[in-house]
Protein backbone atom coordinates (compact mmCIF):
# COMPACT_ATOMS: atom_id res chain seq x y z
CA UNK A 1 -121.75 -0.67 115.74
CA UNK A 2 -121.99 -4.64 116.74
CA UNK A 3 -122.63 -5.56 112.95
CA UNK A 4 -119.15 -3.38 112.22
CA UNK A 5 -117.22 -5.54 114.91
CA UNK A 6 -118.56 -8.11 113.64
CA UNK A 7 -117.19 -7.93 109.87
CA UNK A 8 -113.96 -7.40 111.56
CA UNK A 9 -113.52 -9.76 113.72
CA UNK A 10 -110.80 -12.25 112.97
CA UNK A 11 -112.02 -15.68 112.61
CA UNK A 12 -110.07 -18.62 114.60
CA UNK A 13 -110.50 -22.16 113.94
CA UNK A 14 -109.66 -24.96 117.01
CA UNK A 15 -106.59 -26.82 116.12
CA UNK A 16 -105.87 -30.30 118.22
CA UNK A 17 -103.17 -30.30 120.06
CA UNK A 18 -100.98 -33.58 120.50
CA UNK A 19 -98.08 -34.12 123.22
CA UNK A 20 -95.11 -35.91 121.96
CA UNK A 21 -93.08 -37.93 123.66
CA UNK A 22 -88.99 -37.14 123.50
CA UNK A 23 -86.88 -39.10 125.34
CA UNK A 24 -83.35 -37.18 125.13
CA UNK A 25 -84.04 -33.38 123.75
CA UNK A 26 -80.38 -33.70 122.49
CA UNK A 27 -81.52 -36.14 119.90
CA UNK A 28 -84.64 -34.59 118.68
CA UNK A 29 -82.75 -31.12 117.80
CA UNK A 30 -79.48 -33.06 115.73
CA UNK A 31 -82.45 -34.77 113.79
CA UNK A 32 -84.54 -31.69 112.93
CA UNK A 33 -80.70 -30.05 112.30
CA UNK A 34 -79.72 -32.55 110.25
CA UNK A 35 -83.14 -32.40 107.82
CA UNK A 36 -82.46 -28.68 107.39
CA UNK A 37 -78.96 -29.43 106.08
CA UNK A 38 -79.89 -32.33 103.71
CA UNK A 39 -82.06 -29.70 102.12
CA UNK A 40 -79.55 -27.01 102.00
CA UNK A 41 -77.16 -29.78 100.55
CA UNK A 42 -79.82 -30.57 97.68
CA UNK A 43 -80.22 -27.26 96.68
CA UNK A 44 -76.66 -26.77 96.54
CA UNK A 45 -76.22 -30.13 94.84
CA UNK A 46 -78.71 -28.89 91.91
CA UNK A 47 -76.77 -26.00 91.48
CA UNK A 48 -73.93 -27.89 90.54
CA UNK A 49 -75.16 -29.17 87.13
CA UNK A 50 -76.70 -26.55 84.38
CA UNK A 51 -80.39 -28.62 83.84
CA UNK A 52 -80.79 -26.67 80.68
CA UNK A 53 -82.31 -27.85 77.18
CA UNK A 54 -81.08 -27.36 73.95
CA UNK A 55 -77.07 -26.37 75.09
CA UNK A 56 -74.06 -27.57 73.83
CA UNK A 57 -71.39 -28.05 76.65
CA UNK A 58 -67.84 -27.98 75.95
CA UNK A 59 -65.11 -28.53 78.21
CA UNK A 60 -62.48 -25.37 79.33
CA UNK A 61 -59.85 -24.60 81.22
CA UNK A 62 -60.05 -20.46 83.10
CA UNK A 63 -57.18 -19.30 82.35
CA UNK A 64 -57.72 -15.39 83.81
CA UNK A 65 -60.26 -13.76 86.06
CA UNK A 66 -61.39 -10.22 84.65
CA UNK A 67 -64.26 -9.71 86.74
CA UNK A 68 -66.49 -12.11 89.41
CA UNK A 69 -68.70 -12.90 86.81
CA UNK A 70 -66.39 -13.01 83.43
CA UNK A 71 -63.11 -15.04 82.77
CA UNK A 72 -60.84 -15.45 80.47
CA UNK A 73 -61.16 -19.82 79.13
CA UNK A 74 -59.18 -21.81 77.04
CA UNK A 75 -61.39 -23.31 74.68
CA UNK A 76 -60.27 -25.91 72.34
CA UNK A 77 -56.98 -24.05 71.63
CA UNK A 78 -58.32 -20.68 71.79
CA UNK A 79 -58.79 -17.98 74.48
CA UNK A 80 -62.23 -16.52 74.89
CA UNK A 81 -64.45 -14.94 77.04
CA UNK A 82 -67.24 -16.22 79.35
CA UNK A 83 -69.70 -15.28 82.08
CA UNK A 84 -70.37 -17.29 85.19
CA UNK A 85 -73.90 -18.53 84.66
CA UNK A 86 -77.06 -18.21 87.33
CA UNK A 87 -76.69 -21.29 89.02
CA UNK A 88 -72.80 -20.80 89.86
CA UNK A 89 -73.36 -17.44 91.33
CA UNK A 90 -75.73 -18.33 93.92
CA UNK A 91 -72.27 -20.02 95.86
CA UNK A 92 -70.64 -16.43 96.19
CA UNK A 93 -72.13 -16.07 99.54
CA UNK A 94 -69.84 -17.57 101.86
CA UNK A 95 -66.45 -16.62 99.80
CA UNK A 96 -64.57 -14.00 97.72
CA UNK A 97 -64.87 -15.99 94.24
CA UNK A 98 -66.52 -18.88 93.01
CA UNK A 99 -64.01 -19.70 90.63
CA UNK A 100 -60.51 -19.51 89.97
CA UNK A 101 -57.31 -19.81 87.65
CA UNK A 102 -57.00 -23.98 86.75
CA UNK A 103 -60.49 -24.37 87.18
CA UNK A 104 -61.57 -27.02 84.39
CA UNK A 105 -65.47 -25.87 83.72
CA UNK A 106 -68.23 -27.01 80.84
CA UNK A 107 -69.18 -23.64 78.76
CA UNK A 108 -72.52 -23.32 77.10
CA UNK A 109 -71.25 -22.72 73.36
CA UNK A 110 -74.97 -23.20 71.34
CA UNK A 111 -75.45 -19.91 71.21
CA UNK A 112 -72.51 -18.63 70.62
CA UNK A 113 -70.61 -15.23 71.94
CA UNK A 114 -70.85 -14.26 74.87
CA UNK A 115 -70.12 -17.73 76.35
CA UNK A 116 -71.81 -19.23 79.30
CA UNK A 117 -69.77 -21.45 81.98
CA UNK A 118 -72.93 -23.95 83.24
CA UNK A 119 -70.29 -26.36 85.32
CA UNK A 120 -67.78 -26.66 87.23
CA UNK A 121 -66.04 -29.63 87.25
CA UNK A 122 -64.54 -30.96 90.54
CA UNK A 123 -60.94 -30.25 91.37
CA UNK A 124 -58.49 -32.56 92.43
CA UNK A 125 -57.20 -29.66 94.64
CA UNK A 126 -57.10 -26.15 95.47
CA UNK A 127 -55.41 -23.44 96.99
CA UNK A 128 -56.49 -20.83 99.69
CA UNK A 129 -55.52 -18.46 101.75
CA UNK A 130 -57.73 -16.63 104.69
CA UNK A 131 -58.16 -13.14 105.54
CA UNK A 132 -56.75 -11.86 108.43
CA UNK A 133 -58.62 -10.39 111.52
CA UNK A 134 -61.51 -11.30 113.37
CA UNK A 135 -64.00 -12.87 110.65
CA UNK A 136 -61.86 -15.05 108.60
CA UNK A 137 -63.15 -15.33 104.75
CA UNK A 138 -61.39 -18.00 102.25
CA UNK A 139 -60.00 -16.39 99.12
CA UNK A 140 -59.58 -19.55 96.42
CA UNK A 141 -56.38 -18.66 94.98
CA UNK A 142 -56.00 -21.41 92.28
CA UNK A 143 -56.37 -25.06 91.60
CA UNK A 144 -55.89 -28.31 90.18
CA UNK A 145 -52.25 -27.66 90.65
CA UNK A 146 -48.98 -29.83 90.44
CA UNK A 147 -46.52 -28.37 92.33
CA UNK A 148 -46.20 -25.11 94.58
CA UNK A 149 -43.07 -23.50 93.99
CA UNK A 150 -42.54 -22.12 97.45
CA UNK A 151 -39.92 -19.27 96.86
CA UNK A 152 -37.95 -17.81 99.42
CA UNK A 153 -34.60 -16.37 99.02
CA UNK A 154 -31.28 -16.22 101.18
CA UNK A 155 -30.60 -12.49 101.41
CA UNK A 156 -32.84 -9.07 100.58
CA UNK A 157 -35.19 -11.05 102.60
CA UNK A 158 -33.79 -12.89 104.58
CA UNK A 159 -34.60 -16.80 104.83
CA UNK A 160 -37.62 -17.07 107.39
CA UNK A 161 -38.81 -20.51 108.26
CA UNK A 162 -41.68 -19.76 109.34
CA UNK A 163 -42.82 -19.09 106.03
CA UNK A 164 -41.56 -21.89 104.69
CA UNK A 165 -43.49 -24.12 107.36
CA UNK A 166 -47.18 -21.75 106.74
CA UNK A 167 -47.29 -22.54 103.19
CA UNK A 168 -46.46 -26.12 103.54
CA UNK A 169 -48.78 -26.76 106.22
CA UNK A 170 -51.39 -25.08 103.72
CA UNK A 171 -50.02 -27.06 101.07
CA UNK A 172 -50.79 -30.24 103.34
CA UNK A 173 -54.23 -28.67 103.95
CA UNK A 174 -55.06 -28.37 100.36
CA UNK A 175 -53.77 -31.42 99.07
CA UNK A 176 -50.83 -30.00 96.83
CA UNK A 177 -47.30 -30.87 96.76
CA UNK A 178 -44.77 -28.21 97.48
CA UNK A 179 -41.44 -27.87 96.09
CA UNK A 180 -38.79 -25.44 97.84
CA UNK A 181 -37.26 -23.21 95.68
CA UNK A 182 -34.50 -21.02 97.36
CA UNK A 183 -33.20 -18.19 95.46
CA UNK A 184 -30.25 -14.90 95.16
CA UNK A 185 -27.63 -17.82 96.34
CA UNK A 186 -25.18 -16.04 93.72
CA UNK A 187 -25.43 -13.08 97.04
CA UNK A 188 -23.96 -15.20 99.66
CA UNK A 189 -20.46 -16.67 100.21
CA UNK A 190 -21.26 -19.81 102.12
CA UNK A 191 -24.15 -21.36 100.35
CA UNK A 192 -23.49 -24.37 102.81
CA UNK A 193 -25.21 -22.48 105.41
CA UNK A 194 -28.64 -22.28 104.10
CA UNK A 195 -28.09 -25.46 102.70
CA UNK A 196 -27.82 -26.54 106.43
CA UNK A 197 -30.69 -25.03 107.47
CA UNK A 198 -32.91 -26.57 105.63
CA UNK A 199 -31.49 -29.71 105.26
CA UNK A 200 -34.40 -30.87 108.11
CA UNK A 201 -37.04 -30.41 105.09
CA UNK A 202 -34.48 -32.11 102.48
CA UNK A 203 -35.14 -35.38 104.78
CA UNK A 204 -38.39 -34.91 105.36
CA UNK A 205 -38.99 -35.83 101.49
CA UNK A 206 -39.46 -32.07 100.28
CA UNK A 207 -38.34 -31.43 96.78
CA UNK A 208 -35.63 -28.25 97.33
CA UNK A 209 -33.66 -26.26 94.89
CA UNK A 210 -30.92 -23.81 94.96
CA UNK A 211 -30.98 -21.39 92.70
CA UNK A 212 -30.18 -18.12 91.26
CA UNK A 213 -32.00 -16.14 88.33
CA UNK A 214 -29.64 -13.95 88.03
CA UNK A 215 -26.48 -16.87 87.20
CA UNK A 216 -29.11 -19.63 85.80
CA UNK A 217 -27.30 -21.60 88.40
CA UNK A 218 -29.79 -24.47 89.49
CA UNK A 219 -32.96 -23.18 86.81
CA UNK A 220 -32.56 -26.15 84.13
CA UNK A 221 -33.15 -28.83 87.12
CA UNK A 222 -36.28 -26.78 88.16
CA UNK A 223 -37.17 -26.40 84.48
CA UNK A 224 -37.03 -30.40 83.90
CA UNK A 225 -39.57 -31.12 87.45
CA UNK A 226 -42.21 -28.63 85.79
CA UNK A 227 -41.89 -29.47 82.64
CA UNK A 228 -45.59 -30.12 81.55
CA UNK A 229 -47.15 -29.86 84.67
CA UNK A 230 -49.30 -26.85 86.77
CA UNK A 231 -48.08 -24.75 88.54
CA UNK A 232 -48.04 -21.81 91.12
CA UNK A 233 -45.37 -19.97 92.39
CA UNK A 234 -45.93 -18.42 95.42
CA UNK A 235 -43.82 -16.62 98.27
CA UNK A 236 -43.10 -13.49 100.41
CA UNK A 237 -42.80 -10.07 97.93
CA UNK A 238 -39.19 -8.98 96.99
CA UNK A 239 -38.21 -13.12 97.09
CA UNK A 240 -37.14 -12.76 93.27
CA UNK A 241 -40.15 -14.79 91.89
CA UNK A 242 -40.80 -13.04 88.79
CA UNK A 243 -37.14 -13.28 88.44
CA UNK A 244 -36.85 -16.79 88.95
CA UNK A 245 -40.17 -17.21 86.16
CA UNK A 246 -38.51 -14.87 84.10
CA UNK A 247 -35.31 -17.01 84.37
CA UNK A 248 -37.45 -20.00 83.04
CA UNK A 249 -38.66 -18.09 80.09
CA UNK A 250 -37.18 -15.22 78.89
CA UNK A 251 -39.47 -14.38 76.85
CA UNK A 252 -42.59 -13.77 79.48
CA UNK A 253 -40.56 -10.57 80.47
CA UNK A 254 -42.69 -10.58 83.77
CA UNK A 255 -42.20 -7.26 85.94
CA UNK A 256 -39.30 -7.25 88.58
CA UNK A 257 -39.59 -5.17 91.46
CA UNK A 258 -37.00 -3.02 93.68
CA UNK A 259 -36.34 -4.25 97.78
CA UNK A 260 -37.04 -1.57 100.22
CA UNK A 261 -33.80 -0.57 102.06
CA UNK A 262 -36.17 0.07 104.89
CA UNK A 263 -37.91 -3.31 105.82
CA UNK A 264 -36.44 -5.27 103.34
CA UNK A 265 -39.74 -5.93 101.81
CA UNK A 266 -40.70 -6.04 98.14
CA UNK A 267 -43.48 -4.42 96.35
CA UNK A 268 -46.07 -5.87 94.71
CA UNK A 269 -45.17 -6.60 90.88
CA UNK A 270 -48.00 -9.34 89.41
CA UNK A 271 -51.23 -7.55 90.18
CA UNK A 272 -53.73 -10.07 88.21
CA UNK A 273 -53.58 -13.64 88.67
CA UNK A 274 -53.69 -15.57 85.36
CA UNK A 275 -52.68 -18.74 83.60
CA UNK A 276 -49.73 -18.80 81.23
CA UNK A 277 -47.66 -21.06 79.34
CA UNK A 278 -44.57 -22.49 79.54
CA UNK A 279 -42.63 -23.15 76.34
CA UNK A 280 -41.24 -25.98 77.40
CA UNK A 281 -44.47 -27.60 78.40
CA UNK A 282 -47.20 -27.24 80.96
CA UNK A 283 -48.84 -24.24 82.32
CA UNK A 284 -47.79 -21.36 85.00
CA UNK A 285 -49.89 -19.97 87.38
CA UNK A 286 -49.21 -16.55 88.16
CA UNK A 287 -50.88 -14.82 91.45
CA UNK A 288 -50.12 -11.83 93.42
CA UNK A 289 -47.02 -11.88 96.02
CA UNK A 290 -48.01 -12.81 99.13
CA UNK A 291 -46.65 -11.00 102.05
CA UNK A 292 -48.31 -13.20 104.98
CA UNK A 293 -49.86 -16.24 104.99
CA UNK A 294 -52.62 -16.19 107.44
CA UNK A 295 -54.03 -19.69 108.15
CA UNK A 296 -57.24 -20.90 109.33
CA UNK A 297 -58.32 -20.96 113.00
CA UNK A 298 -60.56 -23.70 112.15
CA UNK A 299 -57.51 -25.49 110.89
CA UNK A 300 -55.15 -25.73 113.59
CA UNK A 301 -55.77 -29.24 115.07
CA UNK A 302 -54.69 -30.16 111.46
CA UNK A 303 -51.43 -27.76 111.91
CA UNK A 304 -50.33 -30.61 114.15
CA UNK A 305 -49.46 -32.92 111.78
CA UNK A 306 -49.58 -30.91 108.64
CA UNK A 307 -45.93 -29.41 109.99
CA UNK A 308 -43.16 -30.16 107.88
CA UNK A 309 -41.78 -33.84 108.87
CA UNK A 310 -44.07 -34.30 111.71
CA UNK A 311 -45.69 -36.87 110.01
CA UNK A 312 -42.81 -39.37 110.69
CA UNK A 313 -43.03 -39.91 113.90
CA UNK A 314 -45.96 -41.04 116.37
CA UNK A 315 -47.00 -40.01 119.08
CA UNK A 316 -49.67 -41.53 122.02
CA UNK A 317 -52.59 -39.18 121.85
CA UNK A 318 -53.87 -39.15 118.44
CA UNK A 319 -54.65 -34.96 118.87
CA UNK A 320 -51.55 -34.61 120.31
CA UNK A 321 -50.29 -31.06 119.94
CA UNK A 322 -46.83 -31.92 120.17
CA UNK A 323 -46.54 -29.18 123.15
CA UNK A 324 -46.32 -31.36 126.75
CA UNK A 325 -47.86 -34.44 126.55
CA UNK A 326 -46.14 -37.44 127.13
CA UNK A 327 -45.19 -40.64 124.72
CA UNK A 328 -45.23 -37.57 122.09
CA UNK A 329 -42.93 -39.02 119.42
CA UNK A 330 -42.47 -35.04 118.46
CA UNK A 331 -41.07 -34.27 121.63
CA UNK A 332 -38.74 -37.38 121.84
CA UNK A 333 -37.03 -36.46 118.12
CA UNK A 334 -36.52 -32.64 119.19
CA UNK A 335 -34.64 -34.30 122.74
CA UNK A 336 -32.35 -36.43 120.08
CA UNK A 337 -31.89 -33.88 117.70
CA UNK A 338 -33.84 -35.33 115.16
CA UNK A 339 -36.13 -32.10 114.81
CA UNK A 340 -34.13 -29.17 115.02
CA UNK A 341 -34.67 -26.36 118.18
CA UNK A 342 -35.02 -24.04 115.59
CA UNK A 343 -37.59 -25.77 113.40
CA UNK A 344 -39.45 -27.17 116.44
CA UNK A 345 -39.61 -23.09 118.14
CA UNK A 346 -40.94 -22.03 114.19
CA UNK A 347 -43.60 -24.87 114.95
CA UNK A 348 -44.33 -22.72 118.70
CA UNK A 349 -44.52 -19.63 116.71
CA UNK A 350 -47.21 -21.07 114.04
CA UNK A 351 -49.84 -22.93 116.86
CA UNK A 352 -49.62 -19.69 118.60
CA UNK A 353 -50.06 -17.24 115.78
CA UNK A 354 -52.86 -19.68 114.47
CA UNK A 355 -54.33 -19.84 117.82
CA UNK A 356 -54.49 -15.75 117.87
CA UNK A 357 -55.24 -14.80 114.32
């Protein structure tokens, strides 16, 4: 019975000990932190860049999403197909897609159909929006983009300011420059109105144009700003964008959808995001109607300047939230008039809504 025990028995071998001496613990955890991320960040960094032999890479530009893992790429005048290779797919873990429309990648064409993408090359921008509820998840929307044609319209919706102010505080976020496109002003009688209204943006340097698909009234001068450029028109359902793309080329005979009498909300009428383009010169980017625009709780000290016009004026506390603290150049421009009550409540409305979501 002893011998059995014996065999058993787990061997242990003495191991010296050695007391080390840490003068702030605060210190010692950042550094062991900080080596952990430096070899996340390599990993990450190798996955960036295909290091396989005997490939020939050629540069594309996606110009549809059919699945996660295939897209549509414009390659060397022609549209093909390609799969996302290994190496990309192993960043799908903290967000909805890897890639999007105006994504310029290198495709693995040596061995011919089906395609690989190996890269993707950096963007100069993109565009996101964030999930709404508790856990917040980015959803990439599109990228390396010119303009985004925020579309709004003065009647069946009504003009809301507060979307207005989201996406350009997203725009500001993402590096893109936004261009204000209000449409249906053929359906109201005093146009000076809503020309009023958001004459505050008009000075803050925002691009804005009336116009009406419907007339043509105001299309040619958007026409002539897009002309051979990217990019994205996005806005509230039932704002007339189709109708206002449509407008711009006839011939893309996009789907326009009915207003509900009941909320005054549109339906849904692009269901696919993809790349298209323009006759005239320059690509479209075509994405789903957005109905909200939820922003990022991370994001909100950067709401505070990000808001439309903000940026002129200065204020004491360089995270000043514009709110109650004193010297704030916001607050001294909405006592002169400067900002307008209406604009400066829409700015309320965001922090809190940002601060909540």
């Amino acid at each position: 019975m002893d011998k059995r025990r014996d065999k058993i028995r787990t061997k242990t071998t003495e191991k010296n000990l050695k007391n080390i001496s840490i003068d702030n613990i605060d210190d010692f955890l950042d550094e062991d932190y900080s080596h952990e991320k430096k070899a996340v960040s390599r990993g990450q960094n190798r996955n960036k860049k295909s290091l396989k032999r005997d490939i020939t890479l050629e540069e594309g530009l996606i110009t549809g999403i059919m699945t996660n893992n295939m897209f549509k790429v414009r390659l060397q005048g022609e549209e093909v197909t390609a799969l996302m290779g290994g190496r990309l797919k192993q960043f799908m873990f903290n967000q909805r897609r890897v890639m999007a429309i105006g994504d310029k990648v290198k495709i693995d064409t040596a061995q011919g159909s089906p395609y690989r993408i190996e890269e993707l090359i950096e963007r100069r921008n993109k565009l996101m929006r964030y999930s709404e509820g508790s856990y917040q998840k980015e959803i990439l929307i599109a990228s390396n983009i010119d303009y985004a044609i925020i579309t709004v319209s003065c009647v069946q919706p009504m003009l809301k300011l507060g979307m207005i102010d989201r996406f350009i505080i997203q725009c500001g976020i993402d590096n893109i420059e936004p261009v204000i496109c209000v449409n249906k002003v053929d359906l109201v009688e005093d146009i000076e109105y809503y020309r009023e209204m958001l004459a505050y943006y008009v000075t803050s340097g925002y691009k804005t144009y009336f116009v009406s698909a419907t007339t043509g009234q105001g299309i040619s001068e958007l026409k002539d700003l897009i002309k051979d450029r990217i990019s994205v028109f996005s806005g509230q359902s039932g704002v007339g964008k189709s109708s206002v793309i449509n407008a711009l080329m006839p011939s893309l005979d996009l789907k326009v959808g009915e207003i509900s009498g009941f909320n005054e909300k549109g339906r849904h009428t692009t269901t696919n995001s993809e790349l298209l383009e323009w006759e005239f010169g320059g690509f479209l980017i075509d994405t789903p109607g957005i109905k909200t625009l939820a922003l990022k709780r991370d994001n909100v000290s950067l709401v505070y300047n990000k808001f439309p016009g903000f940026d002129r004026y200065s204020c004491y506390f360089n995270n000043c939230t514009h709110t109650h603290e004193e010297n704030c150049g916001v607050l001294d421009a909405v006592e002169r008039g400067e900002i307008p009550q209406k604009v400066y409540e829409s700015y309320l409305r965001v922090i809190e809504s940002v601060n909540y979501e």
